[in-house]
Protein backbone atom coordinates (compact mmCIF):
# COMPACT_ATOMS: atom_id res chain seq x y z
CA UNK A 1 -99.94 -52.94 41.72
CA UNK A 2 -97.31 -53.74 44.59
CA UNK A 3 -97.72 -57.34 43.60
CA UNK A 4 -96.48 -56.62 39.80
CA UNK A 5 -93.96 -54.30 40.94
CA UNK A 6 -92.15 -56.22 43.72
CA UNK A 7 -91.11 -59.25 41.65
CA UNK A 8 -90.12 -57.30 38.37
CA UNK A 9 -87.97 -54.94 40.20
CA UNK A 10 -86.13 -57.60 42.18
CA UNK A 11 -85.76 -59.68 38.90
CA UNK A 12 -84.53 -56.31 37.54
CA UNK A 13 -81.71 -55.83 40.28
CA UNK A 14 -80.49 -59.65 40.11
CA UNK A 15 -80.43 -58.95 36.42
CA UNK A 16 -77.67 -56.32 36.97
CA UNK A 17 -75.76 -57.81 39.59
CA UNK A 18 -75.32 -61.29 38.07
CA UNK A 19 -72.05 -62.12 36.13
CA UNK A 20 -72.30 -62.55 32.39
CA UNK A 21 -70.04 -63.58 29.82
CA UNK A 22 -70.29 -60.26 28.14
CA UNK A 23 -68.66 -58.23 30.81
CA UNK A 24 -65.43 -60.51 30.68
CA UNK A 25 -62.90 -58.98 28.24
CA UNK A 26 -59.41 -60.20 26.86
CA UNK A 27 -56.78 -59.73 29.29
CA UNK A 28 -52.80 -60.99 29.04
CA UNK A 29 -52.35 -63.43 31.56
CA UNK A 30 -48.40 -64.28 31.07
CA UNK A 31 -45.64 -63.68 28.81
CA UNK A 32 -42.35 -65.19 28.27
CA UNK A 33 -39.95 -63.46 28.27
CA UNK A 34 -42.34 -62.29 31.09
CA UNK A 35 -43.24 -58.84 31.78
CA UNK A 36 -39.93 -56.93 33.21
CA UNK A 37 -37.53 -59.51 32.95
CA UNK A 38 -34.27 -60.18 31.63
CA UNK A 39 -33.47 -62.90 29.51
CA UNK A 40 -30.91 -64.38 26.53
CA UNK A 41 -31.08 -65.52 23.36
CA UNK A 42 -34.95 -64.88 22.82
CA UNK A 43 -35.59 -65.74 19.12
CA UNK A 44 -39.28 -65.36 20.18
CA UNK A 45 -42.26 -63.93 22.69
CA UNK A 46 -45.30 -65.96 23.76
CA UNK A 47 -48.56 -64.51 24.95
CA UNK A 48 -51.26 -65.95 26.97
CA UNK A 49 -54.33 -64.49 26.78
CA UNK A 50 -57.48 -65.22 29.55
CA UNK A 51 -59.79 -66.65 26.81
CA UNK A 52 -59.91 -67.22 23.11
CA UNK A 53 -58.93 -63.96 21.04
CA UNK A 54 -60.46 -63.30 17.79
CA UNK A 55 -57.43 -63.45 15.65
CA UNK A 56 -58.68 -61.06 12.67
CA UNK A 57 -58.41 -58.33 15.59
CA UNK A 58 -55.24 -59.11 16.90
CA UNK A 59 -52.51 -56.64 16.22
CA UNK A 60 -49.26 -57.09 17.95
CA UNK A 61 -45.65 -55.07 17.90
CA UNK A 62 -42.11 -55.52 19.20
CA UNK A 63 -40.64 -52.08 19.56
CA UNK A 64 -36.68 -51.77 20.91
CA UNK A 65 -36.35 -48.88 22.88
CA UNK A 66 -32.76 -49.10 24.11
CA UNK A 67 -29.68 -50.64 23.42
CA UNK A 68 -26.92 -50.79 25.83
CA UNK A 69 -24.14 -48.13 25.39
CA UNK A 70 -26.83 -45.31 23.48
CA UNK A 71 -28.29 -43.17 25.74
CA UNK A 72 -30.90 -41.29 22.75
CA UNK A 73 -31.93 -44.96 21.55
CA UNK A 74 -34.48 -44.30 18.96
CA UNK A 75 -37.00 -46.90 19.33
CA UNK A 76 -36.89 -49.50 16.23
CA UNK A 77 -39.79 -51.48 15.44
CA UNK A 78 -38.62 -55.28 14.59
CA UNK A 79 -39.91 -57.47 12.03
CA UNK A 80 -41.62 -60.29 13.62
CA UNK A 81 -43.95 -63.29 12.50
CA UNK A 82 -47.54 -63.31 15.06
CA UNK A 83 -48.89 -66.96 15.18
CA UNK A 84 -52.09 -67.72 16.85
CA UNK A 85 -51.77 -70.99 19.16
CA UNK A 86 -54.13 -73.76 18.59
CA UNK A 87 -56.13 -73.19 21.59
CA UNK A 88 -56.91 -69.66 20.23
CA UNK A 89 -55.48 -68.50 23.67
CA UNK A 90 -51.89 -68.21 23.07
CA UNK A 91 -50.06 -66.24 20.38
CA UNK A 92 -45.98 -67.05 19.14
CA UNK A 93 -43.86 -63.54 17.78
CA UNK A 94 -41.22 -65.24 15.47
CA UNK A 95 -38.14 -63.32 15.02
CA UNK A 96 -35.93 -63.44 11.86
CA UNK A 97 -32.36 -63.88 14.31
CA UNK A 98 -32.11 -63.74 18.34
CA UNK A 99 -32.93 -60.11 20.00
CA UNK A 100 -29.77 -58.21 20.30
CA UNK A 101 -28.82 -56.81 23.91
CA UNK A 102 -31.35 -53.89 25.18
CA UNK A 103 -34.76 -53.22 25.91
CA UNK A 104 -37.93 -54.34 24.20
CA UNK A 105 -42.01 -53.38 24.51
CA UNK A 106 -44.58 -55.86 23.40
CA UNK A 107 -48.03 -53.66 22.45
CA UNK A 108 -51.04 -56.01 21.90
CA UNK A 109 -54.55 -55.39 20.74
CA UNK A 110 -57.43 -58.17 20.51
CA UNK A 111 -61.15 -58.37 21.25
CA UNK A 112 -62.65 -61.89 22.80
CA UNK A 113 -65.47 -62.97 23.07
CA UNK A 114 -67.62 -60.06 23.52
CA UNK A 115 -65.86 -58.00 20.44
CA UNK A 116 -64.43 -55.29 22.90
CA UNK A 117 -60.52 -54.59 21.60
CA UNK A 118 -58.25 -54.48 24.56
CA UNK A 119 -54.79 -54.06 25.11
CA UNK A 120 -51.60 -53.20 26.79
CA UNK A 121 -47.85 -53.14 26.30
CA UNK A 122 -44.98 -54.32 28.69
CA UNK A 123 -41.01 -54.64 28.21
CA UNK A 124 -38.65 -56.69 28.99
CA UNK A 125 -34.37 -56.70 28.57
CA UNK A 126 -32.29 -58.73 26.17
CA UNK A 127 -28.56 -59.34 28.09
């Protein structure tokens, strides 16, 4: 019995330690404007993603949630264009003109791989 059990519980526990493909889920990676920085004349926002997002489950929005000079800034969700890259890793937000001074939030959703839907938001400040 010892001699069955031995070898199919140590296959067992190397089963559950060992890396898979499955645990690895979509992740942001780099931004530009990046993530809490200020920039000019941004006419549009690039995402990089870890590995290939499944672009039916992508769902992106640019939010403004300050403008200089107006304390109670509503946030104002702007109109914007999502383009997957080519390499399925990357992803373009077109705007219509160039960002007007204040403060913007990115908020991202998308599943790789393994179908789980991540995301996360950051901001970044228009001069």
């Amino acid at each position: 019995m010892l001699k069955f059990f031995l070898p199919t519980a140590t296959a067992a526990v190397a089963m559950l330690l060992a890396p898979t493909a499955a645990s690895a889920h979509a992740k942001l990676v780099g931004s530009t404007p990046a993530a809490n920085t200020t920039a000019s004349k941004v006419t549009s926002v690039n995402l990089r993603f870890n590995e290939k997002i499944i672009a039916s489950t992508a769902k992106v929005e640019l939010v403004m949630t300050g403008m200089p000079g107006m304390a109670n800034h509503a946030p104002m969700k702007i109109a914007i264009t999502p383009m997957m890259g080519k390499d399925g890793k990357s992803m373009t937000l077109t705007v219509k003109r160039a960002l007007v001074p204040g403060t913007y939030k990115v908020k991202w959703a998308a599943a790789g791989a393994d179908t789980h839907r991540m995301g996360s938001e950051f901001s970044f400040t228009v001069k």
